[in-house]
Protein backbone atom coordinates (compact mmCIF):
# COMPACT_ATOMS: atom_id res chain seq x y z
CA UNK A 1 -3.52 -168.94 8.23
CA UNK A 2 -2.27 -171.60 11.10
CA UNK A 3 -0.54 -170.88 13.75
CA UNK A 4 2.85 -171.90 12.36
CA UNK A 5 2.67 -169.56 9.14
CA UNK A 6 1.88 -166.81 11.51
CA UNK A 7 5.01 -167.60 14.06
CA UNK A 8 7.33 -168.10 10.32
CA UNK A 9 5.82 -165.13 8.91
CA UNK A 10 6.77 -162.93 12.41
CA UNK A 11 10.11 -164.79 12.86
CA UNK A 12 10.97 -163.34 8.83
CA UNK A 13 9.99 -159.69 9.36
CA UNK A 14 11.62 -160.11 12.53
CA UNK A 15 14.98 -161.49 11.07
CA UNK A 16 14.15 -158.43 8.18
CA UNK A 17 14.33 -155.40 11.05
CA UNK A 18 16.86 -157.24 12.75
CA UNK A 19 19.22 -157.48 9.73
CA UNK A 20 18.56 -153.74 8.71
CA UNK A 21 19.24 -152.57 11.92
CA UNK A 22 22.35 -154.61 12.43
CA UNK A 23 23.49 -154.04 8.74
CA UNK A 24 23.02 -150.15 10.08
CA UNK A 25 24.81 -150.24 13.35
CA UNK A 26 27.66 -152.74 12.30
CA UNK A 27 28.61 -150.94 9.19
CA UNK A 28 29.22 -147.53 11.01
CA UNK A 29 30.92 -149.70 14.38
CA UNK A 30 33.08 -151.71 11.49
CA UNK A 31 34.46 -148.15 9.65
CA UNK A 32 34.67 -147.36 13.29
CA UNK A 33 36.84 -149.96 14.31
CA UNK A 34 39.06 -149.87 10.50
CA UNK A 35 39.74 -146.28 11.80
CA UNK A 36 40.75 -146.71 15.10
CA UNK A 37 43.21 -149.68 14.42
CA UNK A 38 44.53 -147.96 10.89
CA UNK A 39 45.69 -145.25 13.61
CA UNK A 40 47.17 -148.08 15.87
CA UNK A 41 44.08 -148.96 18.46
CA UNK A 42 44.43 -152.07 19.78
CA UNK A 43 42.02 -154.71 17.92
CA UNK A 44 40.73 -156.77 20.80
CA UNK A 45 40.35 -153.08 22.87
CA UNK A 46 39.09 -151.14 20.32
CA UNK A 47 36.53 -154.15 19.61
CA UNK A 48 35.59 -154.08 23.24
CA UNK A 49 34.58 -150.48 23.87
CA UNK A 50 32.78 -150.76 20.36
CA UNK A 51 31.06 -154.00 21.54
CA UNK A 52 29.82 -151.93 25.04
CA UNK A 53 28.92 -149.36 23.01
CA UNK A 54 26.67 -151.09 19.90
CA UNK A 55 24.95 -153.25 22.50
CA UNK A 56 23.84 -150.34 24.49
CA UNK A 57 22.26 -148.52 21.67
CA UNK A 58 21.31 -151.95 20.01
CA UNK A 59 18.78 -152.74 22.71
CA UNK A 60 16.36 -149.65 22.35
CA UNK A 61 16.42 -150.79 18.45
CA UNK A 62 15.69 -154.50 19.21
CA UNK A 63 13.10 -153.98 22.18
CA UNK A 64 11.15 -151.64 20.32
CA UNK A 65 11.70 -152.23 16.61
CA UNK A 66 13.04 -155.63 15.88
CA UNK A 67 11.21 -157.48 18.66
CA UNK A 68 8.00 -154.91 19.93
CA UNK A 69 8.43 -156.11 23.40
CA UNK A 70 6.68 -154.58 25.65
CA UNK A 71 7.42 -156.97 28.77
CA UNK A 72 9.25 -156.18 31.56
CA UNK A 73 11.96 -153.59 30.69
CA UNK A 74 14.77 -154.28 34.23
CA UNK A 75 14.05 -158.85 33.03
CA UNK A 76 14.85 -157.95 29.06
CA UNK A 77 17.93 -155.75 30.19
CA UNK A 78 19.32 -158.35 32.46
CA UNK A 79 18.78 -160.81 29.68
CA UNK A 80 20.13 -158.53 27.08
CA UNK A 81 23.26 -157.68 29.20
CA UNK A 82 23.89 -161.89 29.90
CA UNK A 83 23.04 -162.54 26.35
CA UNK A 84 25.83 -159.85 25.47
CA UNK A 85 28.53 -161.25 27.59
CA UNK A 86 28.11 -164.32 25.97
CA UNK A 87 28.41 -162.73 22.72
CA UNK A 88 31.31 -160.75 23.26
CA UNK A 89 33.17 -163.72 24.51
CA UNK A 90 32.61 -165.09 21.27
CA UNK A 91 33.79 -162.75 19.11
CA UNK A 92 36.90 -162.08 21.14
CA UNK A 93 37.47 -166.07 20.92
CA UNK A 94 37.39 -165.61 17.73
CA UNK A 95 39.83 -163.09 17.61
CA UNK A 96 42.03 -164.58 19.96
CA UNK A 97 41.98 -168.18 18.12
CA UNK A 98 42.08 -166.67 14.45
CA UNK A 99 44.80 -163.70 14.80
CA UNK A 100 46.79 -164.60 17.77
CA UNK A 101 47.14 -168.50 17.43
CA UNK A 102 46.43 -168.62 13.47
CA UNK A 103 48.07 -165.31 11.82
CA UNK A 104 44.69 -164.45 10.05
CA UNK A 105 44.55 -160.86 9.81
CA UNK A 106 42.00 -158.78 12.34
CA UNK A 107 40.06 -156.62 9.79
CA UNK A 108 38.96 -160.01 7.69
CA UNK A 109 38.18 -161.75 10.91
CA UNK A 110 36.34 -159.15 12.78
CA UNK A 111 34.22 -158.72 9.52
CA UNK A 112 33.22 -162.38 10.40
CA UNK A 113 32.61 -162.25 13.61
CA UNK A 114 30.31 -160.21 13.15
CA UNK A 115 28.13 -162.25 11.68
CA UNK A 116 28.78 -165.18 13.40
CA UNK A 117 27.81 -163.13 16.79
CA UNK A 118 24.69 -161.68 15.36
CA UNK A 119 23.07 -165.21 13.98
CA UNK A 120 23.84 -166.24 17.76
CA UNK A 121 21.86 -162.73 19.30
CA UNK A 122 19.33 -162.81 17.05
CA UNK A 123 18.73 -166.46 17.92
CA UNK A 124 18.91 -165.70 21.83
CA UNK A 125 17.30 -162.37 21.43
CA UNK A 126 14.13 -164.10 19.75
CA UNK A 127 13.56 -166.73 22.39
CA UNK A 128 14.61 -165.74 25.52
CA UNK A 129 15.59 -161.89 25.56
CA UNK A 130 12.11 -160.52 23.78
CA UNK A 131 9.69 -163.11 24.56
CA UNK A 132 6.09 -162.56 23.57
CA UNK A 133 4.84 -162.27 26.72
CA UNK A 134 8.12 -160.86 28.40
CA UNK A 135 8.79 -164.08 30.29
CA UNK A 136 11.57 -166.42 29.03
CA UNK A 137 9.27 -169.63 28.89
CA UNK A 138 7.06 -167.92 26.33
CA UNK A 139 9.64 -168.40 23.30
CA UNK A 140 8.22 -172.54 24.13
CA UNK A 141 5.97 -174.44 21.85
């Protein structure tokens, strides 16, 4: 097997524990987050402490599951936790632009964000949180 087909083949079971864990963790923060607004939290608040909250427990999952990395642990976690910003700015963009300024309502478009925010982790997670060798140049061909 080439090189290539090895790196696709890792990249799909990658992408496979990445999507069972997320499909794991999201579902429970989503009935989570249906909850807590039903009873009158705040979307973009109740979002945000769920956010903190998923990415904290998401990152033992990815290091050690999704990704086996077994670099550095303090250069992932800074990674992770920039990586996460970005992320959470995105989905509360999306909140901001869909519900506020477009009327769509916040259960539908939260449902979405979701996945729009994990295709983006995943990607960043893969090549430049979880690098092979722990540095972020290693994701490079």
């Amino acid at each position: 097997m080439s090189l290539p087909q090895k790196r696709s083949r890792s990249s799909v079971k990658q992408l496979f524990r990445y999507g069972v864990v997320g499909v794991f963790s999201n579902s429970v923060g989503y009935m989570v987050y249906l909850l807590i607004t039903y009873f009158g939290g705040a979307p973009k608040v109740t979002m945000t402490c769920l956010y903190a909250v998923g990415a904290v427990i998401g990152f033992i999952g990815n290091r050690k599951l999704t990704f086996a990395h077994s670099g550095s642990l303090l250069g992932a976690g800074v990674r992770y936790a920039i990586v996460h910003c970005v992320g959470y700015f995105i989905n509360l963009g999306i909140l901001i632009v869909m519900v506020d300024k477009l009327g769509y309502p916040h259960e539908l478009v939260q449902a979405a964000a979701i996945f729009i925010v994990a295709l983006f982790l995943f990607l960043t997670f893969k090549f430049f949180v979880f690098t092979a060798s722990g540095s972020v140049n290693a994701g490079k061909v």
